[in-house]
Protein backbone atom coordinates (compact mmCIF):
# COMPACT_ATOMS: atom_id res chain seq x y z
CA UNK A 1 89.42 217.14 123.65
CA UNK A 2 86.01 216.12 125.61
CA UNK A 3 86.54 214.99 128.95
CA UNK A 4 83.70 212.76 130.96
CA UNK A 5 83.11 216.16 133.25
CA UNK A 6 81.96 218.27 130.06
CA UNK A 7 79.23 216.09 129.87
CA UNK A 8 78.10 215.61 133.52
CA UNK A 9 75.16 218.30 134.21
CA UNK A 10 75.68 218.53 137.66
CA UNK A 11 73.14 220.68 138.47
CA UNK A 12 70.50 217.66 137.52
CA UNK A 13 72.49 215.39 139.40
CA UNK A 14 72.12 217.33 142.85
CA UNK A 15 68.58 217.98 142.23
CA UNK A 16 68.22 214.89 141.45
CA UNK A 17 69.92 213.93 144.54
CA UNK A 18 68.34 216.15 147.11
CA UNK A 19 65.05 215.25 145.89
CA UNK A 20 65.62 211.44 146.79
CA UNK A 21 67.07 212.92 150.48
CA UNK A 22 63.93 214.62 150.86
CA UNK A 23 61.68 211.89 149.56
CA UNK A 24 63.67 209.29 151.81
CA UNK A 25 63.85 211.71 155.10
CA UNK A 26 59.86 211.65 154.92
CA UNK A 27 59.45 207.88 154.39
CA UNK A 28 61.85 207.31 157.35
CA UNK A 29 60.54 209.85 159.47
CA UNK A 30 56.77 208.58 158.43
CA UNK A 31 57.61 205.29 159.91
CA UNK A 32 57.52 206.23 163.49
CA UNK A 33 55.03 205.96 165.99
CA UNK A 34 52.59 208.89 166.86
CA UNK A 35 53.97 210.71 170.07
CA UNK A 36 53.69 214.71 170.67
CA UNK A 37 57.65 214.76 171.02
CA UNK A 38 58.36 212.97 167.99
CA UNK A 39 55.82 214.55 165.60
CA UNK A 40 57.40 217.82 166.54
CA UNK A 41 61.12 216.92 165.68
CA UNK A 42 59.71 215.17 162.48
CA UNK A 43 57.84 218.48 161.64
CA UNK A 44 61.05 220.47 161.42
CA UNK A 45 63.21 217.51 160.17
CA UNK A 46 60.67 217.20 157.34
CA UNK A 47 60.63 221.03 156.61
CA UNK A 48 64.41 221.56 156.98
CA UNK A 49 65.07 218.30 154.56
CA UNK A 50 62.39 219.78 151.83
CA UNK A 51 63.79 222.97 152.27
CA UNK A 52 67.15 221.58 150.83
CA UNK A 53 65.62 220.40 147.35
CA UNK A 54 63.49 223.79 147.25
CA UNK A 55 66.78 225.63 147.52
CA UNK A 56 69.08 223.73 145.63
CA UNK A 57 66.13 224.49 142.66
CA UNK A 58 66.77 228.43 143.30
CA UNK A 59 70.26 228.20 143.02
CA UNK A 60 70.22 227.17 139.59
CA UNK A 61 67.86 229.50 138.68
CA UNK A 62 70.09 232.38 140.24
CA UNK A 63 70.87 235.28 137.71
CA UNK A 64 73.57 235.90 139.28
CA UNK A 65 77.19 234.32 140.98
CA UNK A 66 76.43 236.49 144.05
CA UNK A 67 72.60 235.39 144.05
CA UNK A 68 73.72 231.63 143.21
CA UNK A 69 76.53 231.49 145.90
CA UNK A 70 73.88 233.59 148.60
CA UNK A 71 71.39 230.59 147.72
CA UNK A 72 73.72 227.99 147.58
CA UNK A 73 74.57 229.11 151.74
CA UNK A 74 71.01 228.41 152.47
CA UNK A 75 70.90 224.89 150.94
CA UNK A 76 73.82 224.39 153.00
CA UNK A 77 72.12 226.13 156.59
CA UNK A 78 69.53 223.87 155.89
CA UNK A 79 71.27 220.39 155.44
CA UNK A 80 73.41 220.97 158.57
CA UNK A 81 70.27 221.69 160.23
CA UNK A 82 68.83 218.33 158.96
């Protein structure tokens, strides 16, 4: 018997999901006024935030448990850096 989780692909939902984090995180961040201080926080907030969705796209591409579990650390380094 079929349960609702055999047909979830969670893999599109995530990177689905850290797309629209990334995508929001740069509208947000867009909004603010022009100082030096602030456009170098939004530089790396913007970078770190990408960096999730990038990531998150290499761990389902990883050949490998050990490759998708070493990628899946960085998508997680990344969004507590965020």
């Amino acid at each position: 018997m079929m349960n609702n989780f055999d047909r979830i692909d969670f893999n599109q939902i995530f990177r689905e999901r850290t797309k629209t984090f990334s995508i929001a995180i740069i509208k947000t961040l867009s909004s603010l006024p022009y100082s030096d201080d602030i456009s170098i926080i939004r530089k790396q907030i913007i970078r770190s935030a990408t960096s999730v969705a990038a990531n998150y796209r290499a761990v389902s591409r990883a050949r490998s448990e050990k490759e998708k579990f070493a990628k899946m650390c960085i998508v997680v380094e990344e969004i507590d850096e965020t």
